[in-house]
Each structure stands twice: as C-alpha cells, then as structure tokens.
C-alpha atoms as a PDB file:
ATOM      1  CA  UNK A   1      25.199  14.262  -6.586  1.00  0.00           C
ATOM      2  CA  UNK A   2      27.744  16.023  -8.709  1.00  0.00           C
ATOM      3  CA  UNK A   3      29.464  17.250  -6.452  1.00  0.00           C
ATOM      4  CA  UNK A   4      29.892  13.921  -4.871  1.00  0.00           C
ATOM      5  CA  UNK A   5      30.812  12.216  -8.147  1.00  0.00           C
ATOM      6  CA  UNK A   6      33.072  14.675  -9.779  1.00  0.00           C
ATOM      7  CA  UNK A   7      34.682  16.688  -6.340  1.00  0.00           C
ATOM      8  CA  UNK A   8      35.141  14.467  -3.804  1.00  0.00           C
ATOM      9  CA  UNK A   9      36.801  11.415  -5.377  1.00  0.00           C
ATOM     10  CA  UNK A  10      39.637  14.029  -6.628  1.00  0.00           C
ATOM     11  CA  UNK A  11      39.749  15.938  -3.180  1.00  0.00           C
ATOM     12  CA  UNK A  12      38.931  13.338  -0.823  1.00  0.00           C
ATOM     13  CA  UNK A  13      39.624   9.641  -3.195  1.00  0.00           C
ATOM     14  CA  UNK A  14      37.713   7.097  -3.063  1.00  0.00           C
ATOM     15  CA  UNK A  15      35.208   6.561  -0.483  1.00  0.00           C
ATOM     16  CA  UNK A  16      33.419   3.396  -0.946  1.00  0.00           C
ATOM     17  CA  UNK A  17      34.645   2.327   2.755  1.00  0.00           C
ATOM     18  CA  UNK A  18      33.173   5.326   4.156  1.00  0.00           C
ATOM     19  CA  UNK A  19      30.112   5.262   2.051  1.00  0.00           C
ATOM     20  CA  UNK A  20      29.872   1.652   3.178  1.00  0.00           C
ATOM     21  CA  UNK A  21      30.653   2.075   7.298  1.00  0.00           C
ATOM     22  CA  UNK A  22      28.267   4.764   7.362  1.00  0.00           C
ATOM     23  CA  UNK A  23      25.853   3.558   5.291  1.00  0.00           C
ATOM     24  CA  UNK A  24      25.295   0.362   7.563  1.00  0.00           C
ATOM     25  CA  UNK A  25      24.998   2.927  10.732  1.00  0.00           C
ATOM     26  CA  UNK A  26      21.925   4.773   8.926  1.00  0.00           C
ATOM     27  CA  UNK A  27      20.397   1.291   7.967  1.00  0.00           C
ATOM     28  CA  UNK A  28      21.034  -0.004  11.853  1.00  0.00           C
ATOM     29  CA  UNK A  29      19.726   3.026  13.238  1.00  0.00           C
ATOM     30  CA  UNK A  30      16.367   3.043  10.904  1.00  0.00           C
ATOM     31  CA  UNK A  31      16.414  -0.867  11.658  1.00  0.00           C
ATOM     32  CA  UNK A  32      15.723   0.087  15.800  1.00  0.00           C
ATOM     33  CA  UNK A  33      13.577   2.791  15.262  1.00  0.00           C
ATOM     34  CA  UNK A  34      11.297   1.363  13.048  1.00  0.00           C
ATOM     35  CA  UNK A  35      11.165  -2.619  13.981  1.00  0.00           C
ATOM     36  CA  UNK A  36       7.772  -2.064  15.982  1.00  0.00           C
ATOM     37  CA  UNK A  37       6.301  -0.641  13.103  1.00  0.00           C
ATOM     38  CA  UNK A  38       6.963  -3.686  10.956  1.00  0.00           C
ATOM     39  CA  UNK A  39       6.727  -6.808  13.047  1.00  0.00           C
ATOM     40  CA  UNK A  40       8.050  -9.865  12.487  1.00  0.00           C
ATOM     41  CA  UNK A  41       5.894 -13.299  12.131  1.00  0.00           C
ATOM     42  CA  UNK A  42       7.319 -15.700  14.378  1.00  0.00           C
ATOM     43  CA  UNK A  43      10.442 -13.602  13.979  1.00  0.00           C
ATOM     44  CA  UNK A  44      11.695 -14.834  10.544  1.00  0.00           C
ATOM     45  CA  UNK A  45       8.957 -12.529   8.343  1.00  0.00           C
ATOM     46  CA  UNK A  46      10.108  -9.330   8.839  1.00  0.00           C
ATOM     47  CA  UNK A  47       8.201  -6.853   6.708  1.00  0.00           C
ATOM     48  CA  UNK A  48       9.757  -4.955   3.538  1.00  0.00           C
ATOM     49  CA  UNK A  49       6.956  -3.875   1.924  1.00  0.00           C
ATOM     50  CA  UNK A  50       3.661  -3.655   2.244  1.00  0.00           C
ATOM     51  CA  UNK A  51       1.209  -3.474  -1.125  1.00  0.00           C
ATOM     52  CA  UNK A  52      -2.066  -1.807  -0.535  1.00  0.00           C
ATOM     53  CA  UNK A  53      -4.753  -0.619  -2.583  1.00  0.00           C
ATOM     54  CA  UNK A  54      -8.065   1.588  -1.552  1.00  0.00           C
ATOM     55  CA  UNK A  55     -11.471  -0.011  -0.767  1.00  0.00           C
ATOM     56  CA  UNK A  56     -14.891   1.736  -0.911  1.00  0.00           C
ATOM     57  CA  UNK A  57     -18.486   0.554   0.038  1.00  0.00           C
ATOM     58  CA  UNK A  58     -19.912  -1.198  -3.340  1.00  0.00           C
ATOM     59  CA  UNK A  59     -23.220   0.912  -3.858  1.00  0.00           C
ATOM     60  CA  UNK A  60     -25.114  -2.180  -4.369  1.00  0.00           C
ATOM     61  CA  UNK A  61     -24.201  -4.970  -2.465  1.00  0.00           C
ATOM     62  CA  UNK A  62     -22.738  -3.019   0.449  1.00  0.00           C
ATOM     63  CA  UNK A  63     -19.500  -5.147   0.338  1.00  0.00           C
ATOM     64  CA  UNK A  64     -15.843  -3.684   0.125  1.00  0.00           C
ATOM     65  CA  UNK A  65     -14.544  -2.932  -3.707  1.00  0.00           C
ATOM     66  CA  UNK A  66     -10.618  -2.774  -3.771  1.00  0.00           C
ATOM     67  CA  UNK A  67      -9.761  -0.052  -6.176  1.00  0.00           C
ATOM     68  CA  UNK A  68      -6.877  -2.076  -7.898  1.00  0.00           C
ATOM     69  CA  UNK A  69      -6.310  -3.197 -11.304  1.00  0.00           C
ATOM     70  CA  UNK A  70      -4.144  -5.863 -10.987  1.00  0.00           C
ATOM     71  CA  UNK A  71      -3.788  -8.528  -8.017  1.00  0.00           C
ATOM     72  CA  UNK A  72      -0.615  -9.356  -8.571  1.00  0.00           C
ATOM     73  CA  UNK A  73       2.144  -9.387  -6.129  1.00  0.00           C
ATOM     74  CA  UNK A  74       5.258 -10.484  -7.929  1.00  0.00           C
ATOM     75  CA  UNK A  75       4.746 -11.315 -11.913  1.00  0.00           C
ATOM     76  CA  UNK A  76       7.104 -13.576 -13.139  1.00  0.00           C
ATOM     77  CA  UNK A  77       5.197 -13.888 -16.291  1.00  0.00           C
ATOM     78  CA  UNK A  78       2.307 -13.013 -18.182  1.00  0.00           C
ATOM     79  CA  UNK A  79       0.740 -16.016 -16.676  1.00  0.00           C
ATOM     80  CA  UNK A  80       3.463 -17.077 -13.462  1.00  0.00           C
ATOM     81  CA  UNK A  81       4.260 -15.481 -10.382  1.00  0.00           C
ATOM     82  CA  UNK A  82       2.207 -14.489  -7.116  1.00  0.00           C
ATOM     83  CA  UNK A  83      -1.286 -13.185  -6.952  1.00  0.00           C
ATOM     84  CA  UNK A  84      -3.868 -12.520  -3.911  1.00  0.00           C
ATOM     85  CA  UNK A  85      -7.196 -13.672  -5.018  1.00  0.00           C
ATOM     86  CA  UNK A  86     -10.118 -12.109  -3.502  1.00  0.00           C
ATOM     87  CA  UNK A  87     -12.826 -14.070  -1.943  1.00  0.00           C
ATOM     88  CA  UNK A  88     -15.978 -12.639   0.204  1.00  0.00           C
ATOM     89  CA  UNK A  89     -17.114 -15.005   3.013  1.00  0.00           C
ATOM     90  CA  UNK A  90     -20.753 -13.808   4.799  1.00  0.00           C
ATOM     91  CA  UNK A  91     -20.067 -10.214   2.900  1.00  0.00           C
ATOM     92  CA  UNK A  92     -16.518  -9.968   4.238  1.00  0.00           C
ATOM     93  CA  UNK A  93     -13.813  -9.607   1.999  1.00  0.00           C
ATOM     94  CA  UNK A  94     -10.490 -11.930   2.548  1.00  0.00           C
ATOM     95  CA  UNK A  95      -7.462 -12.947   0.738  1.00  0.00           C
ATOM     96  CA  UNK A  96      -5.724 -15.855  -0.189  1.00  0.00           C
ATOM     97  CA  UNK A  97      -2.211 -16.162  -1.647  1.00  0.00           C
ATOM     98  CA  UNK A  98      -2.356 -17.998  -4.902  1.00  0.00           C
ATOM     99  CA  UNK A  99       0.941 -18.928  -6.915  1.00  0.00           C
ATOM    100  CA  UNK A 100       0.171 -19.587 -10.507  1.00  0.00           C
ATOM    101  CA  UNK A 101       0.424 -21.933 -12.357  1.00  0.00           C
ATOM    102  CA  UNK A 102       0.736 -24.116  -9.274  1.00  0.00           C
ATOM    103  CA  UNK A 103      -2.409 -23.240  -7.485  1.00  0.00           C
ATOM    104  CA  UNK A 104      -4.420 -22.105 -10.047  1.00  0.00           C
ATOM    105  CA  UNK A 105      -3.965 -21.240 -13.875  1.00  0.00           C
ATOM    106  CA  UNK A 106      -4.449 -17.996 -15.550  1.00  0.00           C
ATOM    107  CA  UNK A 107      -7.303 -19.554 -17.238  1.00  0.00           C
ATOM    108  CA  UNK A 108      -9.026 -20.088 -14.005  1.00  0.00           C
ATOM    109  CA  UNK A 109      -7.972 -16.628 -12.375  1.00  0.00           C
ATOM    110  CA  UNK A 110      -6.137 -13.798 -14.150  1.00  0.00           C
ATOM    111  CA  UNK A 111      -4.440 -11.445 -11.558  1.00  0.00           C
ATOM    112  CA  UNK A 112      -4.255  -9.142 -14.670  1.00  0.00           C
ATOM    113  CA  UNK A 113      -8.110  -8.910 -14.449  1.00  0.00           C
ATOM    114  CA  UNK A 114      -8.644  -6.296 -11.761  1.00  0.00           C
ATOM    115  CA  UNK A 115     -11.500  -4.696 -10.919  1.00  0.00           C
ATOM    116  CA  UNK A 116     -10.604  -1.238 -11.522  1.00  0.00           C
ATOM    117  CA  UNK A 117     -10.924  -0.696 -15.440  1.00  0.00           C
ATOM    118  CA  UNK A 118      -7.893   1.843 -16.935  1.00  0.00           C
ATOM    119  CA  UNK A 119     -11.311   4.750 -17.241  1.00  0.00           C
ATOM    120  CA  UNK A 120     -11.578   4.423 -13.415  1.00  0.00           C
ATOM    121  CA  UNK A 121     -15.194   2.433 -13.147  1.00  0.00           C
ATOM    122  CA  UNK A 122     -14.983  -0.332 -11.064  1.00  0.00           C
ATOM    123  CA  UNK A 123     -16.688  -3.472 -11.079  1.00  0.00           C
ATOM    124  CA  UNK A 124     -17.291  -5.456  -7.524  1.00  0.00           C
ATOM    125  CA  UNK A 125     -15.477  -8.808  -7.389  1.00  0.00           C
ATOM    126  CA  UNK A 126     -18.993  -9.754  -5.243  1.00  0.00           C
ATOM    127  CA  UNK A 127     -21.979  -8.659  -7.732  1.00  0.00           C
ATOM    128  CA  UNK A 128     -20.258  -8.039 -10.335  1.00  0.00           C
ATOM    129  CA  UNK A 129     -22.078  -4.400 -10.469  1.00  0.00           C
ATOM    130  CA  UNK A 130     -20.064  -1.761 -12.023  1.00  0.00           C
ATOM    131  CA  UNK A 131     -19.440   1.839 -10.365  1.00  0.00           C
ATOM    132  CA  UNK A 132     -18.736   4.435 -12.828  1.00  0.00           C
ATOM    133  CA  UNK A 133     -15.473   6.555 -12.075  1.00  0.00           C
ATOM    134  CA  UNK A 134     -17.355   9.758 -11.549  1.00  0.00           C
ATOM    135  CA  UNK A 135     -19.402   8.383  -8.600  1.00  0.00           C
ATOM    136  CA  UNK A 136     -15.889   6.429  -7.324  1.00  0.00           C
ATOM    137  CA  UNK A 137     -14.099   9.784  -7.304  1.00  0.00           C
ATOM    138  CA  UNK A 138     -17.143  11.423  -4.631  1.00  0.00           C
ATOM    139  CA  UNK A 139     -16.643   8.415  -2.679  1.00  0.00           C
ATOM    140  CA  UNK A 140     -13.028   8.948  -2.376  1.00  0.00           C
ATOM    141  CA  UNK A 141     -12.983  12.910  -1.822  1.00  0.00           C
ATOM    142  CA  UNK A 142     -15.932  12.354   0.723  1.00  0.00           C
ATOM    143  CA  UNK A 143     -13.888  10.185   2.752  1.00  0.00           C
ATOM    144  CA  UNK A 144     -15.454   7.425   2.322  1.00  0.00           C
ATOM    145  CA  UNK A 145     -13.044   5.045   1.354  1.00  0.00           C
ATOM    146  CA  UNK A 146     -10.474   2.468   3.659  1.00  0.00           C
ATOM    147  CA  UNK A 147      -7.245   1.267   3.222  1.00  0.00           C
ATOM    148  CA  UNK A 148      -6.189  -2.040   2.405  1.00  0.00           C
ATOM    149  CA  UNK A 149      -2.611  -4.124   3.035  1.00  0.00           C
ATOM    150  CA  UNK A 150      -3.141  -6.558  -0.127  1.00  0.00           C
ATOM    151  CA  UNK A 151      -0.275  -8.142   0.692  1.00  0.00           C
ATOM    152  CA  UNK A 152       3.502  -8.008   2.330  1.00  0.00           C
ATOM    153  CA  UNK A 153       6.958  -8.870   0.905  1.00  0.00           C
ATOM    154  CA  UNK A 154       8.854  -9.763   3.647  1.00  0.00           C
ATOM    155  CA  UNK A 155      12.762 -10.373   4.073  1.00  0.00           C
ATOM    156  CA  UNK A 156      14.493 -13.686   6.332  1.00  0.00           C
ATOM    157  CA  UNK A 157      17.294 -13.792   8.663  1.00  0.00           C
ATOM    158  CA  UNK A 158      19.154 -15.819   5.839  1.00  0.00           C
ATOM    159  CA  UNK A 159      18.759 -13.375   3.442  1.00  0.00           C
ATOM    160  CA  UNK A 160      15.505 -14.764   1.523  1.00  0.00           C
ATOM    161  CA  UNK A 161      12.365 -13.033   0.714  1.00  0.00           C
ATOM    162  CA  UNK A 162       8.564 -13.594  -0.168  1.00  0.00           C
ATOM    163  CA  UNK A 163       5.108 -12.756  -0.435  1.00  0.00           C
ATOM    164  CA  UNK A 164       2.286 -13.470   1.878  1.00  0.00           C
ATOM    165  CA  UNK A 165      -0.893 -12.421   2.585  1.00  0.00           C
ATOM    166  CA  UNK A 166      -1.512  -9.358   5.949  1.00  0.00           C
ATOM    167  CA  UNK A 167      -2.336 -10.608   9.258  1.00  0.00           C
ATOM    168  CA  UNK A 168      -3.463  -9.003  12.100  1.00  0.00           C
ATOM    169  CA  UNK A 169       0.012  -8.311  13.639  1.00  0.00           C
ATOM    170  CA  UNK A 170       0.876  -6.180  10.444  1.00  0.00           C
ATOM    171  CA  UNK A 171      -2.308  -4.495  10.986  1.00  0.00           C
ATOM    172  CA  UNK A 172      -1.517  -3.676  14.698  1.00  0.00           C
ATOM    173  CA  UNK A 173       1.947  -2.178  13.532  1.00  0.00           C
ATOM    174  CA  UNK A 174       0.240   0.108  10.898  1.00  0.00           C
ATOM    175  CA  UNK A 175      -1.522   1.555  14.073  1.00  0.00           C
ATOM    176  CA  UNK A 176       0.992   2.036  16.250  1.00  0.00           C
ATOM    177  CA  UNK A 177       2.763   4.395  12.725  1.00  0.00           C
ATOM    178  CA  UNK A 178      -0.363   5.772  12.972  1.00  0.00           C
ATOM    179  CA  UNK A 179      -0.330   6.934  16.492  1.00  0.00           C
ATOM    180  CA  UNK A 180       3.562   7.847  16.006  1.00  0.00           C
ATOM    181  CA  UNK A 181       2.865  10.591  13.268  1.00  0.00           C
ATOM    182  CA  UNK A 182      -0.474  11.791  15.359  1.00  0.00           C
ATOM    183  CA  UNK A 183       1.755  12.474  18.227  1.00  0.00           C
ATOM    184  CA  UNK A 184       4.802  13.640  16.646  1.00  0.00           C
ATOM    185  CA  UNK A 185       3.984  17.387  15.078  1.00  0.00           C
ATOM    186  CA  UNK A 186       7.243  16.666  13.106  1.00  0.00           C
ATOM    187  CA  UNK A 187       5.745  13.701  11.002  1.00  0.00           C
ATOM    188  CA  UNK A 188       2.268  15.606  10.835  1.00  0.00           C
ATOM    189  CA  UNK A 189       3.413  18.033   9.185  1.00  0.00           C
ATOM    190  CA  UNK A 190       5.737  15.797   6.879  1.00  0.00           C
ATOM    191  CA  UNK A 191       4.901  16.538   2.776  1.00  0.00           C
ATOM    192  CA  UNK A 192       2.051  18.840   3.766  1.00  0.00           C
ATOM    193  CA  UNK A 193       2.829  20.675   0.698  1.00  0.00           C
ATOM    194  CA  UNK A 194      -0.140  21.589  -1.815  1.00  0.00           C
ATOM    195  CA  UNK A 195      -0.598  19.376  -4.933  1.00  0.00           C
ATOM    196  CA  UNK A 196      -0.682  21.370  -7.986  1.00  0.00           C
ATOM    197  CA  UNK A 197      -4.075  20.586  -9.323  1.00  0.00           C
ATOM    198  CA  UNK A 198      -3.472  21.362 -12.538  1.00  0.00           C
ATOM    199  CA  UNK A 199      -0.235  19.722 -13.446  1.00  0.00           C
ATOM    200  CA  UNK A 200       0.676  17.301 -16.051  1.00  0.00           C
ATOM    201  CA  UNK A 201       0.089  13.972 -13.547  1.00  0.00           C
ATOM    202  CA  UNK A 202      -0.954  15.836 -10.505  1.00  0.00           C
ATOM    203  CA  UNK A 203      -4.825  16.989 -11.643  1.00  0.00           C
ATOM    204  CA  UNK A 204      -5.738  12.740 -11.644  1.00  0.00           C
ATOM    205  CA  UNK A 205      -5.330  12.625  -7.670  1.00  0.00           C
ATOM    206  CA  UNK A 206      -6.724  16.546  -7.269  1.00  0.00           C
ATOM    207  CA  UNK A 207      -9.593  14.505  -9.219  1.00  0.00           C
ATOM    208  CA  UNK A 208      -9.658  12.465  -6.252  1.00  0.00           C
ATOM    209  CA  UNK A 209     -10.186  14.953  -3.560  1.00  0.00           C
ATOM    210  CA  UNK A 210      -6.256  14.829  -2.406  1.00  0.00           C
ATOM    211  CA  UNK A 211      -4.756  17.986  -1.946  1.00  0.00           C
ATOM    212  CA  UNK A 212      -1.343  17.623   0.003  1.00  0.00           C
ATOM    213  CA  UNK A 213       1.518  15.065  -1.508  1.00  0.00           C
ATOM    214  CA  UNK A 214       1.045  13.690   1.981  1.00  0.00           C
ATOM    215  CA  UNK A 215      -2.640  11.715   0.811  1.00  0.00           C
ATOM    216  CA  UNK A 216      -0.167   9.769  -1.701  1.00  0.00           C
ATOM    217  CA  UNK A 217       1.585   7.594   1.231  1.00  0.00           C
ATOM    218  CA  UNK A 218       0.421   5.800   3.938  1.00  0.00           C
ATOM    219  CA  UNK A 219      -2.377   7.212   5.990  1.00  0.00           C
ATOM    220  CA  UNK A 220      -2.095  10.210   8.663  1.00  0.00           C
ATOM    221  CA  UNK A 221      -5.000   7.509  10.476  1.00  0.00           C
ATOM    222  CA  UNK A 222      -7.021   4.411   9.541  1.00  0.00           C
ATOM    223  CA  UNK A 223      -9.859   5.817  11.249  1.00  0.00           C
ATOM    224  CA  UNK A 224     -10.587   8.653   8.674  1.00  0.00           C
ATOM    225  CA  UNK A 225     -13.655  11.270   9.510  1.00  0.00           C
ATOM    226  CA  UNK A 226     -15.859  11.933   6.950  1.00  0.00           C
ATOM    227  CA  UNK A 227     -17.116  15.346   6.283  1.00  0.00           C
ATOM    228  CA  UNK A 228     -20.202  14.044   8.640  1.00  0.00           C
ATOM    229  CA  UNK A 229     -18.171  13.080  11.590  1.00  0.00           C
ATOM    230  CA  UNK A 230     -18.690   9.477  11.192  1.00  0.00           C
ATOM    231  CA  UNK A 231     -16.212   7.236  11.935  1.00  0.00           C
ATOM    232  CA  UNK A 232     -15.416   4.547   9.100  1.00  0.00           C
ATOM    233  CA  UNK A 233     -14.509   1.112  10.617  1.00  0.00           C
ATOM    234  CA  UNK A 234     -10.981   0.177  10.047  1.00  0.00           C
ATOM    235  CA  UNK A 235     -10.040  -2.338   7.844  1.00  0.00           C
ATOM    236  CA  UNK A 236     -10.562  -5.974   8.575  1.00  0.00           C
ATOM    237  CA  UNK A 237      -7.715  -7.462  10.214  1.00  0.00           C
ATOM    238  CA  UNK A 238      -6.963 -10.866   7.928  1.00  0.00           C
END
C-alpha cells in the first residue's frame, strides 16, 4: 500500500482511470461468477449481505435458540431502524421483518434485547429457560449447532438497497456455495490455518470448539456431522 501511494504516483502519475477501468473488470467478473450463489427475488433483490447468527437445540423445550444478542438489522436509532422479530409457530422458529417505530415500538419489542446475554448464557425466546454459557459452548464444539440467515440486505437495479427477511431461494443459493467449496479442493482448503488458542481475541472462539480461521465464515456444509455421525437437519427454509 506504500508502495502504491508514495512510488507509483511519482513513477507512473496518477492512476485513478486505471484503478477505475480495472476495478469495474474485477467487480464484473466476481458479478458472473458468483450471481448463482446470491439470487435475485423476482430479479430486483439481489443479495449483498446476508446476516446470520448460530442456533442450537434449547435443552428444555427442544425448540431452536439463535445465539444473537441483538436482532437488529439496520439501527437508525436507539429505538428506529429495522429489526427481525422472532416468533415460534407449532415449535418452529420464523421471522418477521419489523420496522420500528412504525410496526412496533421499542416499548413493545427491543431488538437490543437479544437472547444471548454479554456472559454467553442464553435465554430461549420460546420458554424463556436460560442455558448457561458453559453448557452452550459443548453444544457448539459437539457440533450440535445450525446456521441461521437472520436476514439479507439486498441492492436494486436503480441503485437502492434494503432489508428483508431469507426465503427459500437464498437458502437454495447457500447450498449450491456449499457444494462449490466441497468440490473445489482450492476453496476447501481456503483459511485452513490454525487459530491460536491462546491469543488476545482468538482463545473466545478456541472456547467454542473452532480451530481453523475457516469456522469464522460461512459454513464448509449446512449439513454438519456430529462427532456421532448424525446428521443435523438443515435450517428451515423461511
């Protein structure tokens, strides 16, 4: 970086055209490649981003527990902006996409409020039991956890953005990533590198059971094996 700020603009001048041309070719190129893997909805929702959280099996109602501590997906404010608020229907756990204060007020539902507490316990948004961290962290570094899309910014062909809630089509493009990296030795072995487990940050996810800066990023496969063999279901597809 340096080099580029201090050398080239003397050597070479400026090279904001350059910079530019070839920066649209990258952005083109990444824009084929990865358009399956984030499809559109009804082709004007293209996905940016996708914001996902962990879920585990709450010990005693048996529903799914989202390890987050905030639902928020775009704070405006302390009490505006966009929120998914959790809801469990026959056990199930589903989403809806709540702007506040339009929809509802902070009184009535405070994204801030999630149910992971800063310690790490965890309290179910269905019985309202709590799970200590200690018993959340064997859960995890068994396996037994799934992933969960939250929510998705996405991006419009006039330039606008927003927020919505996942639906199965973004699920079915997390899958096919999925398959891409399990079939491309390239990507599985991308950030394979060892965690130090005793570093400054790095010993809270060791604490966790993940070991390669890989487990910090989207999964190698939704349909993780525990250290039993037994397939966990994949997330539900809202």
């Amino acid at each position: 970086m340096l080099k580029v700020i201090l050398d080239y603009p003397i050597s070479a001048g400026s090279l904001k055209q350059e910079v530019e041309k070839w920066g649209e070719v990258v952005n083109n190129n990444a824009e084929e490649e990865l358009s399956e893997y984030f499809p559109s909805a009804d082709n004007r929702q293209t996905p940016s981003h996708y914001i996902s959280t962990y879920t585990v099996q709450c010990p005693n109602c048996g529903c799914r527990m989202p390890l987050t501590s905030k639902w928020w997906l775009l704070k405006r404010s302390a009490s505006e902006g966009i929120a998914v608020r959790p809801r469990y229907v026959n056990g199930e756990l589903q989403y809806d996409r709540v702007e506040l204060p339009e929809d509802v007020t902070k009184d009535e539902f405070n994204p801030q409020n999630g149910p992971r507490s800063r310690g790490g316990d965890t309290e179910c948004p269905n019985c309202d039991i709590v799970t200590e961290s200690s018993e959340i962290k064997d859960l995890v570094s068994q396996g037994k956890y799934e992933y969960e899309i939250l929510g998705v910014k996405y991006t419009t062909p006039n330039g606008g953005s927003g927020y919505r809630t996942a639906t199965q089509t973004d699920y079915e493009g997390y899958e096919k990533a999925v398959e891409r990296v399990n079939s491309d030795f390239e990507l599985h072995s991308l950030l394979d590198e060892k965690i130090p487990e005793n570093g400054q940050k790095t010993s809270e996810p060791a604490g966790y059971g993940f070991s390669e800066w890989r487990d910090m990023f989207t999964p190698v496969s939704w349909y993780r094996i525990t250290s039993t063999g037994k397939r966990l279901r994949t997330p539900k597809k809202t």
